[in-house]
Protein backbone atom coordinates (compact mmCIF):
# COMPACT_ATOMS: atom_id res chain seq x y z
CA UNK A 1 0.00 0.00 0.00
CA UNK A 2 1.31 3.12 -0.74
CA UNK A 3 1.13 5.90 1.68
CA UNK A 4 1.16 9.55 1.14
CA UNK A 5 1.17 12.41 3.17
CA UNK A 6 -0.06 15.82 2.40
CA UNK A 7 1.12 18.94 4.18
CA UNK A 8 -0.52 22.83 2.88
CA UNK A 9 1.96 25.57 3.35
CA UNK A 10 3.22 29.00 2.81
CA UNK A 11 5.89 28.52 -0.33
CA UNK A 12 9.07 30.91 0.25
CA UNK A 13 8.04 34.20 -2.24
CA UNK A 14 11.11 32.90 -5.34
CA UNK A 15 8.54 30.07 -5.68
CA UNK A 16 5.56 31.99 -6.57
CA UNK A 17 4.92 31.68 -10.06
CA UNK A 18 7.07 28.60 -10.86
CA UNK A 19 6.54 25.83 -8.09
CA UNK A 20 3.56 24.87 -6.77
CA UNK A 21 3.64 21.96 -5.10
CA UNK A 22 6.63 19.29 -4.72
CA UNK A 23 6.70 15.37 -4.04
CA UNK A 24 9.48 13.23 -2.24
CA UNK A 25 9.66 9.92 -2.40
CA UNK A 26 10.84 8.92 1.32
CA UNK A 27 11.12 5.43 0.76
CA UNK A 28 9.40 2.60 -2.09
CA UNK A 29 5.15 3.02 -0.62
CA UNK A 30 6.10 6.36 1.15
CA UNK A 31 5.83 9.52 -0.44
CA UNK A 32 5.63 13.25 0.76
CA UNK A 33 3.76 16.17 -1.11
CA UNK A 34 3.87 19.47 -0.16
CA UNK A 35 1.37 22.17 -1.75
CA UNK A 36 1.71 25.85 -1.82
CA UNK A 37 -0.89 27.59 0.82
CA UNK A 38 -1.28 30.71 -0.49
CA UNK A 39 -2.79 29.04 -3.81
CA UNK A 40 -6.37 29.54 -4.71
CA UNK A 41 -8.21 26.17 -3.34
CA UNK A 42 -9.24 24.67 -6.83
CA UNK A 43 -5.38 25.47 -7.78
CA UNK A 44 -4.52 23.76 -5.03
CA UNK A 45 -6.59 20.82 -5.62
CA UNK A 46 -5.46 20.34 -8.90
CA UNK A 47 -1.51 20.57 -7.72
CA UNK A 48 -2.44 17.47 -5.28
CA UNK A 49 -3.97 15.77 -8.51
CA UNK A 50 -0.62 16.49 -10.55
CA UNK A 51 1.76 15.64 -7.38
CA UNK A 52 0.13 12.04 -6.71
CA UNK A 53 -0.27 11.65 -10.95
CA UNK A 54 3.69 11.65 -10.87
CA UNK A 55 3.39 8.49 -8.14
CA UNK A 56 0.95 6.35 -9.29
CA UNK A 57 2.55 6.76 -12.90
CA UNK A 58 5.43 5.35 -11.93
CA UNK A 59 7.90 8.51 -12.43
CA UNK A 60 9.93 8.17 -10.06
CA UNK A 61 11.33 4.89 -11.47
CA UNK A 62 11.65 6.55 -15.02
CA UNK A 63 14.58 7.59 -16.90
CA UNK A 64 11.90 9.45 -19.21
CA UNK A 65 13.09 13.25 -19.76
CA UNK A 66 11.64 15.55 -17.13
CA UNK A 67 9.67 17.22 -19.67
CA UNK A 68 7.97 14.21 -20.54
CA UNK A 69 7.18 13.48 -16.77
CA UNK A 70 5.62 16.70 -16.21
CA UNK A 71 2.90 16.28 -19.36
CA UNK A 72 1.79 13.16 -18.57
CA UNK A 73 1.34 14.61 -14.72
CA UNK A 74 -0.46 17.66 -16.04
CA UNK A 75 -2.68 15.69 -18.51
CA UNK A 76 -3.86 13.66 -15.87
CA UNK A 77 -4.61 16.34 -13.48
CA UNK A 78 -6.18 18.25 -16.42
CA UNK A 79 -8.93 15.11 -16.62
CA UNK A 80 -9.02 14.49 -12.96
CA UNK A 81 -9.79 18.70 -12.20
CA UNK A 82 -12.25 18.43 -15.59
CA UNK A 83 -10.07 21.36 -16.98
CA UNK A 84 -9.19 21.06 -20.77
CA UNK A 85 -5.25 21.77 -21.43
CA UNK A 86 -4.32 24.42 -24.05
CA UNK A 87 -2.77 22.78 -27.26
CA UNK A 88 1.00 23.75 -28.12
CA UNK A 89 0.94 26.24 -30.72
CA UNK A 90 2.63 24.33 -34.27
């Protein structure tokens, strides 16, 4: 069973804009997400969704580019939150 634990806080003020929540792996079924307070609570609801998408995905097992990581977390958090992504522009 895997186990996570959530903790809502402030985020130092050189996070705002770029980091909004982070995930740890402590140990193989133990994981730690943190998730910026000061975010709006749907924001911060679907930050949770893109945090535990990177676990149950497997990412932290991956040699997959970190680019590639991130997508598949925000796609999945995208149909979780019932929020459609914006197409790249070609």
């Amino acid at each position: 069973m895997v186990k996570i634990t959530v903790h809502y806080l402030p985020f130092p003020d050189e996070c705002k804009g770029t980091v909004k929540g982070i995930c740890q792996q402590l140990s193989a079924d133990n994981y730690l997400i943190a998730i910026d307070s000061s975010l709006p609570e749907l924001e911060q609801l679907r930050t949770l969704a893109h945090e535990k998408a990177h676990i149950y995905c497997g990412h932290y097992d991956s040699d997959l580019p970190l680019s590639v990581l991130e997508n598949e977390a925000d796609e999945i958090s995208c149909l979780m939150s019932g929020n459609k992504r914006s197409q790249p522009e070609k």
